[in-house]
Every structure is written in C-alpha cells, then in structure tokens.
C-alpha atoms as a PDB file:
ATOM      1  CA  UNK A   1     -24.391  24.656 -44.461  1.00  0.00           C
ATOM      2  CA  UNK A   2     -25.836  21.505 -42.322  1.00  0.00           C
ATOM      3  CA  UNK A   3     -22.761  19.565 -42.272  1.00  0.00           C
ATOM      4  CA  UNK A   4     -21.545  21.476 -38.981  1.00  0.00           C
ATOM      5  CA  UNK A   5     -24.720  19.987 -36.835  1.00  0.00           C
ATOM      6  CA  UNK A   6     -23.799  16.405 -37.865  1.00  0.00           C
ATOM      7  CA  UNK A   7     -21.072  16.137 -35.404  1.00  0.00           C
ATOM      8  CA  UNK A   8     -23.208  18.039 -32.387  1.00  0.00           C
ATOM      9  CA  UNK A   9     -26.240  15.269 -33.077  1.00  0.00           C
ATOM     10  CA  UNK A  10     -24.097  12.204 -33.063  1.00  0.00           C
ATOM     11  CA  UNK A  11     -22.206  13.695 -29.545  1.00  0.00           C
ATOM     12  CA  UNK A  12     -25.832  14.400 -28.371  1.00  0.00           C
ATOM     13  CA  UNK A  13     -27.069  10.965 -29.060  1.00  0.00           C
ATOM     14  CA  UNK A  14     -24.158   9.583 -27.581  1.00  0.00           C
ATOM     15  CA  UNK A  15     -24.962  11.220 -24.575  1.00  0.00           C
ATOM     16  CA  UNK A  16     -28.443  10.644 -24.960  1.00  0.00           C
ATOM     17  CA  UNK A  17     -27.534   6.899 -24.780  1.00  0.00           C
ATOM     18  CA  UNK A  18     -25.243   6.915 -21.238  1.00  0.00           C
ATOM     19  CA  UNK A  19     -22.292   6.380 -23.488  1.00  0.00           C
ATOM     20  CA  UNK A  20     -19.475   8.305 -22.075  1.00  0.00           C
ATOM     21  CA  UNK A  21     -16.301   9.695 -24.263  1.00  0.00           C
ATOM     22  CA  UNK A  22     -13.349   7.742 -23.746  1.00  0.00           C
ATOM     23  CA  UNK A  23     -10.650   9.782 -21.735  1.00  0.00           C
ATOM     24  CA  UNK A  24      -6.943   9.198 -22.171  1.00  0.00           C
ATOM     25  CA  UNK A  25      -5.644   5.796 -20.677  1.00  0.00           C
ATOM     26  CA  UNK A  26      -2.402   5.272 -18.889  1.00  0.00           C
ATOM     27  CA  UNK A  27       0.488   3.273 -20.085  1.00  0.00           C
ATOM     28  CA  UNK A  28       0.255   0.667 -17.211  1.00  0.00           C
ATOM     29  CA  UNK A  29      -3.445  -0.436 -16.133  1.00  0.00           C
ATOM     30  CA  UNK A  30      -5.505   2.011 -18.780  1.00  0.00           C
ATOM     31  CA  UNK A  31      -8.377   3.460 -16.552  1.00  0.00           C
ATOM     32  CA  UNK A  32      -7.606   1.894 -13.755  1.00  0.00           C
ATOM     33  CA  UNK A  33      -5.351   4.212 -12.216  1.00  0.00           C
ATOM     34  CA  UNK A  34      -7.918   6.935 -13.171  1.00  0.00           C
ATOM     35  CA  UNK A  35     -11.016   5.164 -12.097  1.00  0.00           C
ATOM     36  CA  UNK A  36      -9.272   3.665  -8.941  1.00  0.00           C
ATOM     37  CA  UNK A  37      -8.341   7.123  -8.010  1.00  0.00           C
ATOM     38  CA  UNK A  38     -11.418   9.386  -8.389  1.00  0.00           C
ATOM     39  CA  UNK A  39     -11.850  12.804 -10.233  1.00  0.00           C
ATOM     40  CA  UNK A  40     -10.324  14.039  -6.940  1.00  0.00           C
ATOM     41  CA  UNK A  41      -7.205  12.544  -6.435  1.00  0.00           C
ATOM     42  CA  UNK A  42      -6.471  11.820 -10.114  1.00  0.00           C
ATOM     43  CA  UNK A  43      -5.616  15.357  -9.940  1.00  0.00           C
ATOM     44  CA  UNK A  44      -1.986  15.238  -8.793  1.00  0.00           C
ATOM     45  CA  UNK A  45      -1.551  18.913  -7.821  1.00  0.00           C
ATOM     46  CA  UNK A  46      -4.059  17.504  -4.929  1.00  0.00           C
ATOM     47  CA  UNK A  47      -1.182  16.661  -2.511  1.00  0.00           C
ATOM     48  CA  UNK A  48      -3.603  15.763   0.159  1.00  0.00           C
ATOM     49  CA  UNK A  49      -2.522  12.549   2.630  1.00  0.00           C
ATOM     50  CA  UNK A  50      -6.025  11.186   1.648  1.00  0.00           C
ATOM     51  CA  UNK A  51      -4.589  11.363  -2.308  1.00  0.00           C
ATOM     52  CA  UNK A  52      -0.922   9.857  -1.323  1.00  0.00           C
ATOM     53  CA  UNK A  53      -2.325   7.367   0.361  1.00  0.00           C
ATOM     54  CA  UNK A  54      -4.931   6.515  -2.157  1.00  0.00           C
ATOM     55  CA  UNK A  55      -2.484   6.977  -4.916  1.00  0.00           C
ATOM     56  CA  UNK A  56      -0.215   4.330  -4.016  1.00  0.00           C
ATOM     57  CA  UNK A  57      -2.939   1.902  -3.153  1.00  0.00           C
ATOM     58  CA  UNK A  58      -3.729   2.509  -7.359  1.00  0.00           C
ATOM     59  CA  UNK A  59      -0.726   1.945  -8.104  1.00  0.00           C
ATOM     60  CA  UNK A  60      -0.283  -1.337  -6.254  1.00  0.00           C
ATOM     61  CA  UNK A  61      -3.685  -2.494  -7.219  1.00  0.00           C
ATOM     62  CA  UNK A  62      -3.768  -1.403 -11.164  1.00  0.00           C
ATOM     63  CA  UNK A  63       0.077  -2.954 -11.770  1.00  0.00           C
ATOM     64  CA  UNK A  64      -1.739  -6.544 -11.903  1.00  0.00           C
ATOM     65  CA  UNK A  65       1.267  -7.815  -9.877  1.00  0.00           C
ATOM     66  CA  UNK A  66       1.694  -9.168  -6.385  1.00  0.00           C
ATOM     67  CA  UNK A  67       4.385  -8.659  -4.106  1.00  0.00           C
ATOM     68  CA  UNK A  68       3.976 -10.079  -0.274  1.00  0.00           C
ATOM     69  CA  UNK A  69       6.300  -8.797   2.074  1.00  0.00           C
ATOM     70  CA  UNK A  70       6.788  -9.830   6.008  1.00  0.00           C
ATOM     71  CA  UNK A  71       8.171  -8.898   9.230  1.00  0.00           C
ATOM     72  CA  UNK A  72       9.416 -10.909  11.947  1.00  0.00           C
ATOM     73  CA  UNK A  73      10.774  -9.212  15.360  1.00  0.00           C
ATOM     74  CA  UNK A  74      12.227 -10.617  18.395  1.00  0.00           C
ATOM     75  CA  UNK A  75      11.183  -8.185  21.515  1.00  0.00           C
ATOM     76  CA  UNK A  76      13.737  -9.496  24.174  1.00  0.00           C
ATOM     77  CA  UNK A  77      16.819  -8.916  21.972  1.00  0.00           C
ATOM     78  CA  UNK A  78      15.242  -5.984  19.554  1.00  0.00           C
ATOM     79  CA  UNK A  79      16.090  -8.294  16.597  1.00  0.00           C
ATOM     80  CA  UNK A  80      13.974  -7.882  13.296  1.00  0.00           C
ATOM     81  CA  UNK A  81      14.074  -9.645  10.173  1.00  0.00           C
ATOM     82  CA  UNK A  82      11.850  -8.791   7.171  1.00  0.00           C
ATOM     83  CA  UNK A  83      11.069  -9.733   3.345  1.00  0.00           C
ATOM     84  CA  UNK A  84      10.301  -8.272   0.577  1.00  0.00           C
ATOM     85  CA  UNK A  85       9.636  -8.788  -3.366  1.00  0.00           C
ATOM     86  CA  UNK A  86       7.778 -12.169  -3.058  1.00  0.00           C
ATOM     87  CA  UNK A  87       4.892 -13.002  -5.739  1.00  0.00           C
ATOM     88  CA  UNK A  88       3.627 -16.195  -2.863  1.00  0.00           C
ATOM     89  CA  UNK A  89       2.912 -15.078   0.480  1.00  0.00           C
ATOM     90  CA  UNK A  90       4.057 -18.454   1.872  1.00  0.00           C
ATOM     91  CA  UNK A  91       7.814 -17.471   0.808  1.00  0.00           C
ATOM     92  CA  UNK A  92       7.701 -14.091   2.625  1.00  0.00           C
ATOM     93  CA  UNK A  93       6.294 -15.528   5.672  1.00  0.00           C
ATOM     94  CA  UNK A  94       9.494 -17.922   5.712  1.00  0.00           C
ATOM     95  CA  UNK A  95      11.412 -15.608   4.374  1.00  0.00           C
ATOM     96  CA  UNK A  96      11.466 -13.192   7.596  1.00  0.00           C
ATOM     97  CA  UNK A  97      11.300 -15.616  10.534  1.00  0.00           C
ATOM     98  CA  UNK A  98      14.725 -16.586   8.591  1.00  0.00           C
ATOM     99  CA  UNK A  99      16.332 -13.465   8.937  1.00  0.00           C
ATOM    100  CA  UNK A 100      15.362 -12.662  12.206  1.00  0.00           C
ATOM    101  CA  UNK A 101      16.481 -15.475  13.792  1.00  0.00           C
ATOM    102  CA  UNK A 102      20.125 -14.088  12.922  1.00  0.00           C
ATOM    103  CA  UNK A 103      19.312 -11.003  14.800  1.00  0.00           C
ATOM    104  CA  UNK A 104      17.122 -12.268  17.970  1.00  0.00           C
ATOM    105  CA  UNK A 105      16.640 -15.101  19.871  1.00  0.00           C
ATOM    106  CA  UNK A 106      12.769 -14.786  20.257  1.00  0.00           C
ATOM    107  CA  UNK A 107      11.454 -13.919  16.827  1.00  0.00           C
ATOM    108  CA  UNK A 108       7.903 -13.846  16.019  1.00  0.00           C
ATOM    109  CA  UNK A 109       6.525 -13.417  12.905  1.00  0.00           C
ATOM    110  CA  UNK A 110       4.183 -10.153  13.144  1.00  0.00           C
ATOM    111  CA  UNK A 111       2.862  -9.050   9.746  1.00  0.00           C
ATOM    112  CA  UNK A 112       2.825 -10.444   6.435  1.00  0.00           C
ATOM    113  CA  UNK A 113       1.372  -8.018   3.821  1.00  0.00           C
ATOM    114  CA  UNK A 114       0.280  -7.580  -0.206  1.00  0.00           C
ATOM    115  CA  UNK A 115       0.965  -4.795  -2.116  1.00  0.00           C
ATOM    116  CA  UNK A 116       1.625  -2.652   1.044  1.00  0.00           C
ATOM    117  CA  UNK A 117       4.350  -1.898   3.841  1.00  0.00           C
ATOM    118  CA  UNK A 118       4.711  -2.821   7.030  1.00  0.00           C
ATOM    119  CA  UNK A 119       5.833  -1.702  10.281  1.00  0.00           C
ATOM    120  CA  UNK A 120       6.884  -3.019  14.094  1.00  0.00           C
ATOM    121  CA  UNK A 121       6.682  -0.742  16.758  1.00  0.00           C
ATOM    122  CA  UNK A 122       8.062  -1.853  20.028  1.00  0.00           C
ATOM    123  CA  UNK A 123       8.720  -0.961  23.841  1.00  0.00           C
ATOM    124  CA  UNK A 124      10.233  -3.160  26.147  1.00  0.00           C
ATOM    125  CA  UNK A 125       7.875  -6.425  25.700  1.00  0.00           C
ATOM    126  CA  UNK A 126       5.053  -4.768  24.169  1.00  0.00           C
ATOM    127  CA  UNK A 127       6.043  -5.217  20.032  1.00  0.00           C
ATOM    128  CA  UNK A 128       2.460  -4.093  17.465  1.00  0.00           C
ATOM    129  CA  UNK A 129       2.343  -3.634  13.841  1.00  0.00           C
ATOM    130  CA  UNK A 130       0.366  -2.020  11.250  1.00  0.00           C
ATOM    131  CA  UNK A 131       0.396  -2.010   7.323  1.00  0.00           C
ATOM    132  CA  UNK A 132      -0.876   0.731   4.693  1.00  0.00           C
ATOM    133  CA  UNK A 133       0.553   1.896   1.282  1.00  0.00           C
ATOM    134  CA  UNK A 134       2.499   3.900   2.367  1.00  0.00           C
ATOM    135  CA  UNK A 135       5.887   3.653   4.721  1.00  0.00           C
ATOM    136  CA  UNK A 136       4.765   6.510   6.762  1.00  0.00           C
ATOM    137  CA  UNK A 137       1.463   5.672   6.854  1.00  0.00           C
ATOM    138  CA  UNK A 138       2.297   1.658   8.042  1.00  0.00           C
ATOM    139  CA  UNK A 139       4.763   3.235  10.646  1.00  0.00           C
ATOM    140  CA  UNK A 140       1.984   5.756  12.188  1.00  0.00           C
ATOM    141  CA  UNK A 141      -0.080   2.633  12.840  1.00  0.00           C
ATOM    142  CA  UNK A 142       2.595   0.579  14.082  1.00  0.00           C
ATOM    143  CA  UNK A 143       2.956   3.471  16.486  1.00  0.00           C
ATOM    144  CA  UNK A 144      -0.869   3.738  17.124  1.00  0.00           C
ATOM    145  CA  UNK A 145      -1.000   0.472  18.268  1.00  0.00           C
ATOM    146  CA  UNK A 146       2.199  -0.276  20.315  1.00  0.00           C
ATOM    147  CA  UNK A 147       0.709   3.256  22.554  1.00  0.00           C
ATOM    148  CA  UNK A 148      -2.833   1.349  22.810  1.00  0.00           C
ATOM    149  CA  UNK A 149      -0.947  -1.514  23.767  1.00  0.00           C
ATOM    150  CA  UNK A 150       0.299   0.404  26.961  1.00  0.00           C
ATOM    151  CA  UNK A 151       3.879   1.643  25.853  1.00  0.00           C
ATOM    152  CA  UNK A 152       4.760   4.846  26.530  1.00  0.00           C
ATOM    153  CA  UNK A 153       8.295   5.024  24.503  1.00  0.00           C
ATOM    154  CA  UNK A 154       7.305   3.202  21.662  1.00  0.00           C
ATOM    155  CA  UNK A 155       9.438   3.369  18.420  1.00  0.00           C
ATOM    156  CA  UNK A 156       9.883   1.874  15.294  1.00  0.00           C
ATOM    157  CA  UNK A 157      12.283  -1.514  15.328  1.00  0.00           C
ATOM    158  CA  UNK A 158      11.815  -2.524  11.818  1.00  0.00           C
ATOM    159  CA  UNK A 159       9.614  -1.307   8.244  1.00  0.00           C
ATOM    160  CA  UNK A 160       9.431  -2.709   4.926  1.00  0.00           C
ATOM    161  CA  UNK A 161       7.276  -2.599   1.851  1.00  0.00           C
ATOM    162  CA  UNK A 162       6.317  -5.460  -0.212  1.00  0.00           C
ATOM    163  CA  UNK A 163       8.095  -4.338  -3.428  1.00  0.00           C
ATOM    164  CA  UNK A 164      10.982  -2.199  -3.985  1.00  0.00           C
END
C-alpha cells in the first residue's frame, strides 16, 4: 500500500533540492533553442514580431555555426554588391566590395554582419544600413536610418542575410 508515495517523495526531494525535471531537447542545440527563447516565445502559436524576431536570433545563435555576410553599395551609380554564406568575416568583407565594383563606380563597403541580414537604404547621396535577424526587420532599419539621415524618398537598394 506505501509503494505509491515512493515516487511523490523522490519528485518532492528533487524539488526540495532546486533540481529541475529535464524537458524535451531539440534535435539541433538541445535547450538552447528553448532556453534562448523564453517560456514566452518558445510557444510558437505566439506569432508576436518580438517572438519572430527573437526566434531567428535562436536559431542563428543555437546552430553553433557562423555565417558573415556583407554589403557594399555605390550611391552615385545605385550599384550594390553583397555576400553571403562565409564562416570568416574577412572573406565577406572582400567578397562584396568585389561584386559591387561590377555594378558601380563608387562602392563602399557598408555593413558586414554574423548570423543576421543586412540592408542599404539609399536616396540620392545619402546611402544607411541596418542589420537584425530578420530581412524585414534589417530593411526597417535601413529605412530608419537613411530618413534620420535627411532623405525623404528613401528605399531599399540592396538586402542580404548571412546564410541562405
């Protein structure tokens, strides 16, 4: 008739002792994801930008892996060049002044980024950037920027992330 209390003591003296049940881990980074995330956002019906954004950051952090990316932009001949896919920033930094230079005449490199995207927004001379986890997120701050900056018809001349 006792033997049903033996489990409930040894969960209460686990308890008692901070010890905490081991939850289910993922495939790819265990509880990282989970942990990185937050009791909040590890909930995925929580379709909150705050989550998304959040949610890729995880992902990027928790894969153990890093990707650089870069974006180089020419303002006086609206030519962009970009990498992507690099595991050494040093490559991707190269890498876009490279490309650009087949597309404008005045390339500068503007952003080189980890685990991320990146975005150029640009009117007339005035060129910003911004980086986040997310395209849409990098592109709103590109945006941000460039209308800080003084433009007034800013748009977006060139966006990449870091790994496709």
């Amino acid at each position: 008739m006792k033997q049903p209390a033996k489990p409930l003591i040894l969960l209460l003296v686990i308890l008692a002792l901070g010890m905490k049940p081991s939850r289910p881990t993922s495939a790819v980074g265990g509880d990282c994801l989970y942990d990185c995330e937050g009791p909040i956002c590890a909930d995925f019906g929580n379709k909150a930008d705050f989550c998304q954004e959040l949610r890729a950051k995880c992902q990027a952090r928790c894969s153990g892996r890093r990707w650089w990316g870069a974006i180089a932009y020419s303002a006086k001949d609206k030519g962009a060049g970009w990498s992507y896919d690099w595991n050494d920033v040093s490559g991707a930094k190269k890498q876009a002044p490279d490309r650009c230079s087949k597309r404008g005449t005045a390339c500068k490199l503007m952003a080189w980024f980890e685990n991320e995207c990146g975005a150029v927004a640009a009117d007339g001379n005035i060129a910003t950037w911004g980086t986040a986890y997310l395209k849409e997120n990098a592109q709103q701050r590109a945006l941000v920027e460039c209308k800080k900056a003084g433009g007034k018809n800013c748009a977006i001349e060139a966006w990449v992330c870091s790994k496709y």
